[in-house]
Every structure is written in C-alpha cells, then in structure tokens.
Protein backbone atom coordinates (compact mmCIF):
# COMPACT_ATOMS: atom_id res chain seq x y z
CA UNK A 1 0.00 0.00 0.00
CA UNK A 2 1.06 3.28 -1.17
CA UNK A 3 1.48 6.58 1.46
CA UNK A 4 0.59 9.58 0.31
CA UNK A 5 4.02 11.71 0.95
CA UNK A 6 1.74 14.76 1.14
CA UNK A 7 -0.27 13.77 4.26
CA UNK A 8 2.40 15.10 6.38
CA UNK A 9 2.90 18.80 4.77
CA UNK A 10 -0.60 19.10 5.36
CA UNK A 11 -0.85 17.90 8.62
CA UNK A 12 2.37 20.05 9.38
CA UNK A 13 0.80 22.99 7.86
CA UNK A 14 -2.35 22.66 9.73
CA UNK A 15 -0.48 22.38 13.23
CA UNK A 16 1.37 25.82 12.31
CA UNK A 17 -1.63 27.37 11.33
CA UNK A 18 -3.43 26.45 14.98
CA UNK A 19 -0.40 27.65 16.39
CA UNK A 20 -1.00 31.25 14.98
CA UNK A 21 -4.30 31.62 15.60
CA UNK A 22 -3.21 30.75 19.60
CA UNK A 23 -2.61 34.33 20.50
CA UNK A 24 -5.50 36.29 18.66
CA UNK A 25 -8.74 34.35 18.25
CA UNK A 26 -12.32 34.58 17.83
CA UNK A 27 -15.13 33.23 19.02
CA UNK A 28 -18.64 34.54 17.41
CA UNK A 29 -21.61 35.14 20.18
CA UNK A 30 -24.90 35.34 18.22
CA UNK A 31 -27.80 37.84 19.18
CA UNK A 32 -30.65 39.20 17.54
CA UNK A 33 -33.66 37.51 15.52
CA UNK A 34 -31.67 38.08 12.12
CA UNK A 35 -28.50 35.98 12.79
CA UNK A 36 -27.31 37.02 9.13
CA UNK A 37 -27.90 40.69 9.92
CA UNK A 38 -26.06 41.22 13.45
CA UNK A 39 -23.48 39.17 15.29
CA UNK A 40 -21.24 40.03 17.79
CA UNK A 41 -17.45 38.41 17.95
CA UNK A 42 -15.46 38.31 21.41
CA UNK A 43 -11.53 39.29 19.97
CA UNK A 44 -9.45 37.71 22.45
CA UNK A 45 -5.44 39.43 21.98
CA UNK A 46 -2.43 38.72 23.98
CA UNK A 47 0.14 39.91 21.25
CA UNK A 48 0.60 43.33 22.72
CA UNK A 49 4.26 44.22 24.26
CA UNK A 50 4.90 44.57 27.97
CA UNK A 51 7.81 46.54 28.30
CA UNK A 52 9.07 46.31 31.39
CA UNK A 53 12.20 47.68 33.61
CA UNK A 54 13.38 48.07 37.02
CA UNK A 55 13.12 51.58 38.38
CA UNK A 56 15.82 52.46 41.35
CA UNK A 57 15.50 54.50 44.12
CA UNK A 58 18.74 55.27 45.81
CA UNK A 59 17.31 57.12 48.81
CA UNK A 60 13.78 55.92 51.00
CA UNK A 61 12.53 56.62 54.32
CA UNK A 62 13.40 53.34 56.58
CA UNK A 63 12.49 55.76 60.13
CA UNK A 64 9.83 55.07 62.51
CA UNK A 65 8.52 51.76 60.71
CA UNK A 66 8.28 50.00 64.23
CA UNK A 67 10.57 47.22 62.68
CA UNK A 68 14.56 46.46 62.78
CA UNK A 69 16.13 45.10 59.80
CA UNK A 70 19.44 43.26 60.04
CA UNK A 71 21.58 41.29 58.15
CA UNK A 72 23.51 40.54 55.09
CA UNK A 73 22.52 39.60 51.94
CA UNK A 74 23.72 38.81 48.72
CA UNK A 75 21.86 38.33 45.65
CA UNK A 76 22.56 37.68 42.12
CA UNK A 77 20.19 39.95 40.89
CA UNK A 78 20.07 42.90 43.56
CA UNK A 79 23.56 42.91 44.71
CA UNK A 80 25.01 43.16 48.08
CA UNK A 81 22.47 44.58 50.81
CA UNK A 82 23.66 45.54 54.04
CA UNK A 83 21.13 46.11 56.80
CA UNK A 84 21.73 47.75 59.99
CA UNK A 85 19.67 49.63 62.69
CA UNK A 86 19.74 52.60 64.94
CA UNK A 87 17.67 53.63 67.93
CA UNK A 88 17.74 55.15 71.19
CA UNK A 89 16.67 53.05 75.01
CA UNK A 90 15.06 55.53 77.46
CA UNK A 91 14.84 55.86 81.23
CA UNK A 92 13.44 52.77 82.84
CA UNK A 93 10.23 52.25 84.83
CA UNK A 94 10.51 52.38 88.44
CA UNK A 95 7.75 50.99 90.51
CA UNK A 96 9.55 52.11 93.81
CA UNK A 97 12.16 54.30 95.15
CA UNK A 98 15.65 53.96 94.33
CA UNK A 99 16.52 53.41 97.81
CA UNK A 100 13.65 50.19 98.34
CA UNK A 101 14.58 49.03 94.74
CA UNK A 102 18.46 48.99 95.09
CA UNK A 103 19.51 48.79 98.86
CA UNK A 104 22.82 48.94 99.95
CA UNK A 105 22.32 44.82 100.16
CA UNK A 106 21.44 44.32 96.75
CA UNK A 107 24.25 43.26 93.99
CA UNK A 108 24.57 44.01 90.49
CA UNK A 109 24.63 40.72 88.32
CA UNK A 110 25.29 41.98 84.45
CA UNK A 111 23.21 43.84 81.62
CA UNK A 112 22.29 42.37 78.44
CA UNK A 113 20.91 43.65 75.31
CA UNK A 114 18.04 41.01 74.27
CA UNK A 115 16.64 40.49 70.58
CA UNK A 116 14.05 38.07 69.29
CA UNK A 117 12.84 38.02 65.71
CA UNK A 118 9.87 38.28 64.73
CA UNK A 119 9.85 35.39 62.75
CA UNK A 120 10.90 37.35 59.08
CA UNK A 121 13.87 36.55 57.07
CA UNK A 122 14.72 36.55 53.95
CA UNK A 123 18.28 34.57 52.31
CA UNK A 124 20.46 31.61 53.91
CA UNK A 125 19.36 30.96 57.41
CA UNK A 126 21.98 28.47 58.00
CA UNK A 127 24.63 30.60 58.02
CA UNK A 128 25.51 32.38 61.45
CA UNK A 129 23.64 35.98 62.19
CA UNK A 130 26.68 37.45 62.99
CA UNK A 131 26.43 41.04 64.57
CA UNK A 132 28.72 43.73 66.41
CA UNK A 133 26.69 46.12 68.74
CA UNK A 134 27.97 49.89 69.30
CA UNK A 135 26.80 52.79 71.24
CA UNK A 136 25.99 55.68 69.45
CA UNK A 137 28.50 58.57 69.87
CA UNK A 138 25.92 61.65 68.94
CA UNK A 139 22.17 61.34 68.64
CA UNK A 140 20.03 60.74 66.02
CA UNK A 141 19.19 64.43 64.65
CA UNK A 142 16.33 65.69 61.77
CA UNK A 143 17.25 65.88 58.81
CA UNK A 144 15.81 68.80 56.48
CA UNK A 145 14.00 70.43 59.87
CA UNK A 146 11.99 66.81 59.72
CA UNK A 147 12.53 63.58 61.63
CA UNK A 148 12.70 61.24 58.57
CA UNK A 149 15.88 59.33 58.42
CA UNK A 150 16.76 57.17 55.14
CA UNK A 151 18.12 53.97 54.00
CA UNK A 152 21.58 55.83 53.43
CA UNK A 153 21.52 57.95 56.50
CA UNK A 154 24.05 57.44 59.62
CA UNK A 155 24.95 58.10 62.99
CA UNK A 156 28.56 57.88 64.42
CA UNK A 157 29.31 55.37 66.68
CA UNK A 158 31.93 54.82 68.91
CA UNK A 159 35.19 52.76 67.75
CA UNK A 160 35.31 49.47 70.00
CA UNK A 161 31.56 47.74 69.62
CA UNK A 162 30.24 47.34 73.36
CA UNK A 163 29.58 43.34 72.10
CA UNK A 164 29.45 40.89 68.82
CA UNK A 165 27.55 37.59 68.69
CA UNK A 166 26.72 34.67 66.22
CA UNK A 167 23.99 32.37 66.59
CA UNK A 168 22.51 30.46 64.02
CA UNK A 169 18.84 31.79 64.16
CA UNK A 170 15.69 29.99 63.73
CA UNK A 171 13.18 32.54 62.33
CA UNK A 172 10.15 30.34 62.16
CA UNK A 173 10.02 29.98 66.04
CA UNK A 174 10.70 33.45 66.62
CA UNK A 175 14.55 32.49 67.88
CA UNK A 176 16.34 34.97 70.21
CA UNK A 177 19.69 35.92 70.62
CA UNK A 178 20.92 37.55 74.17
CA UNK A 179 24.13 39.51 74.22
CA UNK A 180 26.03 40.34 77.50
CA UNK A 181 27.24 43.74 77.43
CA UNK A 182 30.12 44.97 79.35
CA UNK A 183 30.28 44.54 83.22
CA UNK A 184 31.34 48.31 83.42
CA UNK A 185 28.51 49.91 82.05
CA UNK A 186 26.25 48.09 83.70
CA UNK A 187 27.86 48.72 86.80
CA UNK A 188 27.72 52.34 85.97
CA UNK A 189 23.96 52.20 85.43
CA UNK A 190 23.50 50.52 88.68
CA UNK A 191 25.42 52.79 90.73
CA UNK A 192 23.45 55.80 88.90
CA UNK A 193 20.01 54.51 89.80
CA UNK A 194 20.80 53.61 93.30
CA UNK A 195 22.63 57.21 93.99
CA UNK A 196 19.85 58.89 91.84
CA UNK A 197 21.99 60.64 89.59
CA UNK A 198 20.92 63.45 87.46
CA UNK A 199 21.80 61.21 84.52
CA UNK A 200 19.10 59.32 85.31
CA UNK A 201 16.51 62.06 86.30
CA UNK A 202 15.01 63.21 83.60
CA UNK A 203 15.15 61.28 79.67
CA UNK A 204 17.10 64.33 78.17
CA UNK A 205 19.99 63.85 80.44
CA UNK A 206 19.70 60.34 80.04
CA UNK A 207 20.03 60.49 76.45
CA UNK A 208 22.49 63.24 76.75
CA UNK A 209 24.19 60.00 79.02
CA UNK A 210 23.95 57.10 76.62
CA UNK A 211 22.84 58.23 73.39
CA UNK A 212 21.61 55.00 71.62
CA UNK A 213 23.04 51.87 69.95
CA UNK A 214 23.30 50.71 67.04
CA UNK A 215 23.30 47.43 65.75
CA UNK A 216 25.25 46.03 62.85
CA UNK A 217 26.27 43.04 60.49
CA UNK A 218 30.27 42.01 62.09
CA UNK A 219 31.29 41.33 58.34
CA UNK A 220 29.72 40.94 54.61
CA UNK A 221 29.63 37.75 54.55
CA UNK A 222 25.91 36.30 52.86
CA UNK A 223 23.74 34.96 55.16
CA UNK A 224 20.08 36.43 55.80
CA UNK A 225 18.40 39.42 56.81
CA UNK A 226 16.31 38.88 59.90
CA UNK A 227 13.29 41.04 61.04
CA UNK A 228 13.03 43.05 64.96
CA UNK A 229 9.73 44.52 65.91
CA UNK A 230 10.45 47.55 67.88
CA UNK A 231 7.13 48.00 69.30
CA UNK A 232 6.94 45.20 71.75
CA UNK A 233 10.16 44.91 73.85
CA UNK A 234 11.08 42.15 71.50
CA UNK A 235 14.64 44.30 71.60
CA UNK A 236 15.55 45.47 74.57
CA UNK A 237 18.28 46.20 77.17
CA UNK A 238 17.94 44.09 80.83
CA UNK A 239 19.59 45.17 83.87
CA UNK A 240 19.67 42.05 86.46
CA UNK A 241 20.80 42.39 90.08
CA UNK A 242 19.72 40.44 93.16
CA UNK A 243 18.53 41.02 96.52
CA UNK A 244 20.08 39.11 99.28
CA UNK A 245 17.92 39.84 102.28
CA UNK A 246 15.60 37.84 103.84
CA UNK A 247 16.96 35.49 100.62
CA UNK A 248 18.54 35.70 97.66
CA UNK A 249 15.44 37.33 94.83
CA UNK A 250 16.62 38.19 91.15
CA UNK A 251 15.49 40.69 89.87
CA UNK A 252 15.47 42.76 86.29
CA UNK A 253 15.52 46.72 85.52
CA UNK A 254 14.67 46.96 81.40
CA UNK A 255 15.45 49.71 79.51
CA UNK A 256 12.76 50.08 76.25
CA UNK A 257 13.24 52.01 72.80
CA UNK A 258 12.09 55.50 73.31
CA UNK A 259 11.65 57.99 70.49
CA UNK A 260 10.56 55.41 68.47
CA UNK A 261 10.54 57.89 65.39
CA UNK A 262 14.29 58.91 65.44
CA UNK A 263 14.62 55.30 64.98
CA UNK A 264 15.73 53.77 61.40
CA UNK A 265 17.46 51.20 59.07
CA UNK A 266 20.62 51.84 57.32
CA UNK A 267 19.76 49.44 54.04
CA UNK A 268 22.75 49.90 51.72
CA UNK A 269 22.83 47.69 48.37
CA UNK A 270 26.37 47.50 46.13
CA UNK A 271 24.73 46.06 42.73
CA UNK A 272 28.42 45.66 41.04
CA UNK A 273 27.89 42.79 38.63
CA UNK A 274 24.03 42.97 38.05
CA UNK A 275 21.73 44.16 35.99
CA UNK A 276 21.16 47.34 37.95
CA UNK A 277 24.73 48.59 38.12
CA UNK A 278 24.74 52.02 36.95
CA UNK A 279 26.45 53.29 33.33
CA UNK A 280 25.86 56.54 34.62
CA UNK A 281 25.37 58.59 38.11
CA UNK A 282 22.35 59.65 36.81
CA UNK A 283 20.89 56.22 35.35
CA UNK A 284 17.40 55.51 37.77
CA UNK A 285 15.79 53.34 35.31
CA UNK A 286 16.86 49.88 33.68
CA UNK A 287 15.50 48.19 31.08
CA UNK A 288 14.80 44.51 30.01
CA UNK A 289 16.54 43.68 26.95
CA UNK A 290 17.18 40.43 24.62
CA UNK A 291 20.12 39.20 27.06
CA UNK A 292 18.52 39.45 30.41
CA UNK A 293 14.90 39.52 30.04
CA UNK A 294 13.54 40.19 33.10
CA UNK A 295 12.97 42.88 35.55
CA UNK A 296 12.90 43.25 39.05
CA UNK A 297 10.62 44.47 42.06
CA UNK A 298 12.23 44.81 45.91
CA UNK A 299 10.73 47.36 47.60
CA UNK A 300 12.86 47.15 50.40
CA UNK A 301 15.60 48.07 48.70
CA UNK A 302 14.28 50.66 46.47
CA UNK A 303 13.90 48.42 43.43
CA UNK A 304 10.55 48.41 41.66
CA UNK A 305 9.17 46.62 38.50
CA UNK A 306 7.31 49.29 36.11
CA UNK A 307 5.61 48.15 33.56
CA UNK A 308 4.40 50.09 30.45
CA UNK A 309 2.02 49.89 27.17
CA UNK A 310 3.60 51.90 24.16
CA UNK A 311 1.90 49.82 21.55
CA UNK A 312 -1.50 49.56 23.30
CA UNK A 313 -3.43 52.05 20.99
CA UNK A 314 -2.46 49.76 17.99
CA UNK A 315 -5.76 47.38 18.74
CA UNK A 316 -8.00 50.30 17.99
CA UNK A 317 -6.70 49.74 13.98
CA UNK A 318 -8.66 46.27 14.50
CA UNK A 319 -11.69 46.81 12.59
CA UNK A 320 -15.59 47.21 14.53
CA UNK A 321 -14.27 47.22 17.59
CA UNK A 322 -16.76 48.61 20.40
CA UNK A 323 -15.53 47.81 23.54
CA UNK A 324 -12.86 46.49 25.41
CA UNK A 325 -14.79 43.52 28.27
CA UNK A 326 -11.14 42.96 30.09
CA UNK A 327 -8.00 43.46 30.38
CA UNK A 328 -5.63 41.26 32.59
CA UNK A 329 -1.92 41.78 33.39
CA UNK A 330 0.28 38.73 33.94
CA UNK A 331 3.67 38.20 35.35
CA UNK A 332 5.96 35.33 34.94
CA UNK A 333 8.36 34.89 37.82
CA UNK A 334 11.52 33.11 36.27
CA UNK A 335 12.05 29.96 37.51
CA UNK A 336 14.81 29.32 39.32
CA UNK A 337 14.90 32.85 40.88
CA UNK A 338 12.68 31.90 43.89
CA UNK A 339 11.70 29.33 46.50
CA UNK A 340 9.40 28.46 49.13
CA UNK A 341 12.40 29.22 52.03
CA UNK A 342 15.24 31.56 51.73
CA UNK A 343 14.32 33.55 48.22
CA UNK A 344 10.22 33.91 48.93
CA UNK A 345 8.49 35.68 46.34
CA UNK A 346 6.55 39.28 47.50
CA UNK A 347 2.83 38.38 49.00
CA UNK A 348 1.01 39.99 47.64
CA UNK A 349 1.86 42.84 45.77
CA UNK A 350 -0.05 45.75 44.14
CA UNK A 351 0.18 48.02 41.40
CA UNK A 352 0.27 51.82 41.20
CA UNK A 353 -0.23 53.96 38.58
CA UNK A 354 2.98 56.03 37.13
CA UNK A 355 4.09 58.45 34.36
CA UNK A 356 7.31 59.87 32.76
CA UNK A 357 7.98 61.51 36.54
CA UNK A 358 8.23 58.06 37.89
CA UNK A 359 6.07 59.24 40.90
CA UNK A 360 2.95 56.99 41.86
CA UNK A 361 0.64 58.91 41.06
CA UNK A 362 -2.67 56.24 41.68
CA UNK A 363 -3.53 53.38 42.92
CA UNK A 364 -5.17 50.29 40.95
CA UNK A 365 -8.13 49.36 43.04
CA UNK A 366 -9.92 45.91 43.17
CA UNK A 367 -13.32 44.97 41.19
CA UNK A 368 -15.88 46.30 43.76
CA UNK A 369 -14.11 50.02 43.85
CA UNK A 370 -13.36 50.23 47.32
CA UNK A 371 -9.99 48.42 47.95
CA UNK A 372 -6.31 47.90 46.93
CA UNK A 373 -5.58 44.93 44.06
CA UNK A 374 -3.51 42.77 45.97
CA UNK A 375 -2.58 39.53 44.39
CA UNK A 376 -0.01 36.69 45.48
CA UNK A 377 1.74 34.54 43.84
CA UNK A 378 -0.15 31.41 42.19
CA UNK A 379 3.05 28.67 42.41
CA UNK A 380 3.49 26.45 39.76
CA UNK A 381 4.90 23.00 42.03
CA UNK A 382 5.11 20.59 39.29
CA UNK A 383 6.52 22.47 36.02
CA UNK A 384 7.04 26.45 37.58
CA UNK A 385 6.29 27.53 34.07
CA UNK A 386 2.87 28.48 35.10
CA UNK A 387 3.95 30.50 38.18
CA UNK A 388 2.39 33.90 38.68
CA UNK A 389 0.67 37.01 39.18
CA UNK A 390 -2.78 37.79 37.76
CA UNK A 391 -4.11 41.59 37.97
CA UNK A 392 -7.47 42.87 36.40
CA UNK A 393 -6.70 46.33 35.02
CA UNK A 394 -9.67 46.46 32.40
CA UNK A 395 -10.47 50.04 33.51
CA UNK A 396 -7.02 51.23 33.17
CA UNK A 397 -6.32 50.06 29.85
CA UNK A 398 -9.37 51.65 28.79
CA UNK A 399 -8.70 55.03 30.33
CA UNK A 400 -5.65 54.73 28.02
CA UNK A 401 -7.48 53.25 24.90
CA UNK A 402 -9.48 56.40 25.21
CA UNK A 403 -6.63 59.01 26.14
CA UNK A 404 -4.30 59.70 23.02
CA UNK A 405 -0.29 60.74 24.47
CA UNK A 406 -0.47 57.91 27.20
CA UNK A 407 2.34 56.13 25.80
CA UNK A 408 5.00 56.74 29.33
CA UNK A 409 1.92 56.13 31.34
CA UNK A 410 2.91 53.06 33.04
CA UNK A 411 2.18 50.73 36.26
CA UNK A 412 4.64 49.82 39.39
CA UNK A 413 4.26 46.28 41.00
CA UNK A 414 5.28 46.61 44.38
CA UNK A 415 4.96 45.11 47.53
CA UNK A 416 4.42 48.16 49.42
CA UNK A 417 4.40 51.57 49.19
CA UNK A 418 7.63 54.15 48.45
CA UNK A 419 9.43 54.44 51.73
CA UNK A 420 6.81 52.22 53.42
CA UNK A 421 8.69 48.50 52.75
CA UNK A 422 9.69 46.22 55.86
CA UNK A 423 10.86 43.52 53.96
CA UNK A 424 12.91 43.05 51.08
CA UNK A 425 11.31 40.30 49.31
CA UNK A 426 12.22 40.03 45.44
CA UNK A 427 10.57 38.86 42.57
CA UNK A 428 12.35 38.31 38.96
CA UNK A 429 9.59 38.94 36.54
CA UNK A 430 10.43 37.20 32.78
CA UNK A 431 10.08 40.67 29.78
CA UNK A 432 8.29 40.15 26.74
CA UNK A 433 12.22 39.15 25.40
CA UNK A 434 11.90 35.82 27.36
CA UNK A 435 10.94 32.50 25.98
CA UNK A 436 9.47 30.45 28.48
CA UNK A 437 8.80 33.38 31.39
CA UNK A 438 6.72 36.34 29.41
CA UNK A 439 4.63 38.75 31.02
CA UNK A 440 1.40 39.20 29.08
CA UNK A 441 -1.41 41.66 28.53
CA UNK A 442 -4.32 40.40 27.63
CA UNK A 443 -7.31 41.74 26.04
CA UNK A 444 -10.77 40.55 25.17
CA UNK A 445 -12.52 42.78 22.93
CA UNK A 446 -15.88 42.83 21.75
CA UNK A 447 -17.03 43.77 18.46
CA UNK A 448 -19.86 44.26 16.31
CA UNK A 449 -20.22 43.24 12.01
C-alpha cells in the first residue's frame, strides 16, 4: 500500500496554522432575531508588548517603621544589601524608690541587650547571624528640619563595639539571641540609679548620658536578613541584680526604645555585577533587553518593577471594535529565581499607577471600587512555568485606549508603598524578550459586524 508523501505537509501545515491563531482568536456570540444581519465576535489578543524595567530608588525613608532590619545579603540579581539599625533606650520604669529598689544589700549581676525576631527573614538561614553592637556617639538628629531618616543615613558610633555575637537563628520559632554587654557599664547604670543621679533624672539627660546603639552586620559575609519589631520589647536592654535579704530574689531593671521615630534602618545595596549597576550617576531606570529579560521588584531596597504599554493604541486599527470587556496583566516569575524558604516571592503585591515623573501617582483598586488589588503569587509545584501574578486592570487600559499621548503612562508592581517596605522580598519577573517566562497583557474585545 502506497502513502501519500503529502499527508504530512498538510498535517504540518495545519499544526502551524493552529499555532498562529493561539494568541489572537475569535469566538462569534450570536444575538438578535436576524442571525445574518447582526453578530457580535469576542476578539481575544495577547500579542501586545509589555515593556518592562526596574526603576531604582537610591534614597527611601526606613524611620519610625516599628521594625529592625538586620543582616547581610547577597543576591545575584540585587547585589550586596547591608542592613543595619539605629535607635535610642530611654529611662526605665521604676515601681519604687531607688533606695527600696536597690539597697545597699542588693548586687549588680550583668546587663544584656536582648533580641528576638519576629519570625521574618529573607536569604540563607543556616549561616551564622553574625552582629557587632555599638553605642551611638551623637544622637540621632532631623534631617531637612523633619525627623525622617533614610536607607543611606548614619549616625557615628563609637570605635570598640560594646559586644558581637553569632547564633545560628531559627526565624520560624521566633529564635532569640541575648548579648552580655560589658560589666562596666552596667555597673555604671547601677550605681546611677541607686545614687539617683541626674543622669538618670530626667530622659534628656539620660540620652544626653547614653545616646543610643546601634546594631550592625560584624562582616559581609551572605547569610540572611532577619526582622526586629520595635514596638513590643522584642529588643531590649535588661539590667539584672539580686537582693540578698531575707533570701537571695533576682530581679530585672529593662530599659525600652524611646523615640521610636528617630529610629531607622541603614539598608545599603552595592549592585556591582548585576543588571542594575549604573552606566551613569544619573541612570534611575533599567530596562529589560534580549540578554537578560527580566525585571525586578524589591521594595525594600528601592527596586521596583514598572511596567508600560507603548503599543496599546495599535488594537484600535482592529476593525468594529466597540468595547474592550477585560484586560488582565500577567507576570511570569523566572524559575529558578525563587523558592518556598530563603528567596520567597513578595505576597502579595499591588500596582500603582505612574508616568514619565516616575512618581505613583494612583492606585489600581480591586473589582468592587473600594480596595487595593492585591494579588499573590499562584506557584506552579510541578513544572514552575505556570507560576504567577494575575491583575485585572480592564479600567485602566481603557482610560488609556481612550486618552491619546499615554504612551509613558505606566504601572509599578510593588509590595508596598515608596518608603513604606519592611521587607525586602524580590521577585524576577520574565520581559516580553523571554521564551518560556513572558509577562502578558491580555485583552478581550468585543465587536460588532
């Protein structure tokens, strides 16, 4: 029996055909009494470009966020981030006199500074948190007549750190790391409550006294960046003595955060090496191209993914079209560039609306009107192709659909406001250059014949 050599081609040809019709196709929805007279067709397009780029801040406020971060980090994509924090103890508490409290009797045992996490991290947690503590040798001051510090801001400190420690951390239970500061200074604080020195009458001439601390990676070695609320006494400095009459009672003198918005989060980043390493002092913006196609969102570190539409306007050249139904935005996280544990992926994020400033200048609000999009990340366990984010921004595209010169009107995907972050989550979102990992916009469109 013969075979038909041309069975193939045409099977071939078929398949490519199908292929092409994949991303813009039509599906007829009939209405009316005269099917031959009216018809409606649902135009479903996901061939317009995303172009998309990382936008850099290199200054954010980090003061008065109620949160510590600390830690080293190094990423191929980001760079090196450094994370260090800065605050101020005040007077302590005392529930009695100086005299009843501290008696001649009682003895001075040591004074610690203690830190538990609150249960954030983000990199290798089995490498060694490894961190020097100093006291602060001025005090935090406003900058620009305000009280806003930033990620690059800084406070002297004094040479010789008062302590270091290392402890491998476990952030899921909350871990804790206590550090024994020296014997003289506590000493010194002892004898000043139980004499009542002025230092310790009134908080300006404590602070005057001891002016803060400030707490910071030993070296730059990678490891993980670990989270410190500062609202809770989950950091704080513990005086312990004990009484010895009738018996022996310990006892503890703690010393909380005070001026809670003087205090901050030095979050330096050196991006030598990646995509976001400056060709010029003045480059802010960084775009995906045919060799790395992707672009990045951290928040935390002053990184976020923009995301514009400069060929949008092109559907309206498709002919009888009446009204666009939706409109959906979705991002690819590359594989590879996240995991479940030390490289989590932002949850959720949101999107604000942005323009050739590169201010927000909106925000994209959910279905119902009255709340923030937020959307986290749908993981992909068995493939990760199919990993992503999924916004609805059907009235957005149409504002621009209807508003000619919107071509630099863009969107940011972020997981939290400009100079609001307390993490520094990142997400790797695949460009319209990459194969498997391409953020889409997709449009169904509904016309009339």
């Amino acid at each position: 029996m013969q075979i038909n050599k041309r069975v193939p081609f045409i099977f071939t040809y078929c398949l490519v055909f199908a292929c092409l019709l994949s991303s813009c196709y039509k599906k007829e929805i009939q209405v009316g009494s005269d099917l031959a007279e009216s018809h409606t067709r649902i135009i479903t397009v996901d061939t317009i470009g995303v172009l998309l780029s990382s936008y850099v801040k290199d200054s954010f406020v980090t003061a008065n966020k109620g949160l510590a971060l600390i830690g080293n980090y190094h990423d191929t994509y980001t760079g090196k981030t450094n994370a260090s924090t800065f605050f101020q103890i005040g007077l302590p508490t005392l529930s009695e006199d100086a005299a009843t409290l501290l008696p001649k009797t009682a003895v001075y045992d040591s004074i610690v500074l203690y830190m538990r996490g609150n249960g954030y991290y983000y990199g290798d947690t089995t490498q060694p948190f490894d961190i020097s503590v100093y006291e602060l040798n001025q005090q935090p001051t406003p900058e620009e007549n305000h009280i806003d510090a930033y990620n690059t801001s800084d406070v002297p400190v004094k040479t010789v750190p008062l302590v270091t420690g290392s402890k491998i951390l476990r952030p899921s239970s909350k871990d804790s790391i206590v550090l024994r500061l020296p014997q003289a200074l506590g000493q010194d604080f002892y004898t000043k409550i139980q004499t009542k020195a002025n230092q310790f009458t009134s908080a300006n001439l404590f602070l005057e006294y001891f002016k803060g601390l400030a707490i910071k990676p030993t070296n730059t070695n990678s490891g993980a960046v670990y989270g410190f609320n500062m609202t809770d006494s989950s950091i704080i400095v513990r005086l312990h003595y004990h009484l010895t009459l009738p018996v022996k009672q310990d006892k503890v003198i703690q010393f909380a955060l005070t001026r809670t918005n003087y205090q901050f989060n030095r979050i330096i980043t050196d991006r030598t090496g990646t995509t976001l390493q400056k060709s010029s002092p003045e480059q802010r913006e960084f775009f995906a191209t045919a060799t790395n196609p992707f672009a990045i969102t951290q928040t935390g570190t002053g990184v976020y993914l923009k995301a514009l539409f400069p060929t949008l306007r092109e559907v309206l050249k498709i002919n009888d079209v009446v009204r666009l139904m939706d409109a959906r935005l979705i991002l690819k996280p590359v594989r590879g560039s996240y995991n479940y544990y030390g490289n989590k992926l932002p949850n959720p994020l949101f999107l604000q609306t942005t323009d050739a400033s590169n201010e927000a200048t909106g925000t994209i609000l959910d279905t119902t009107g009255q709340g923030v999009q937020q959307r986290a990340p749908v993981i992909d366990d068995v493939y990760g192709v199919n990993t992503n984010y999924s916004f609805n921004i059907t009235s957005y595209i149409n504002a621009l659909l209807n508003t000619p010169g919107t071509a630099e009107n863009g969107l940011f995907i972020m997981e939290a406001e400009m100079g609001a972050a307390k993490q520094i989550n990142r997400a790797v979102i695949g460009s319209r250059q990459n194969e498997f990992y391409q953020t889409k916009l997709i449009l169904n469109l509904l016309t009339i014949e």
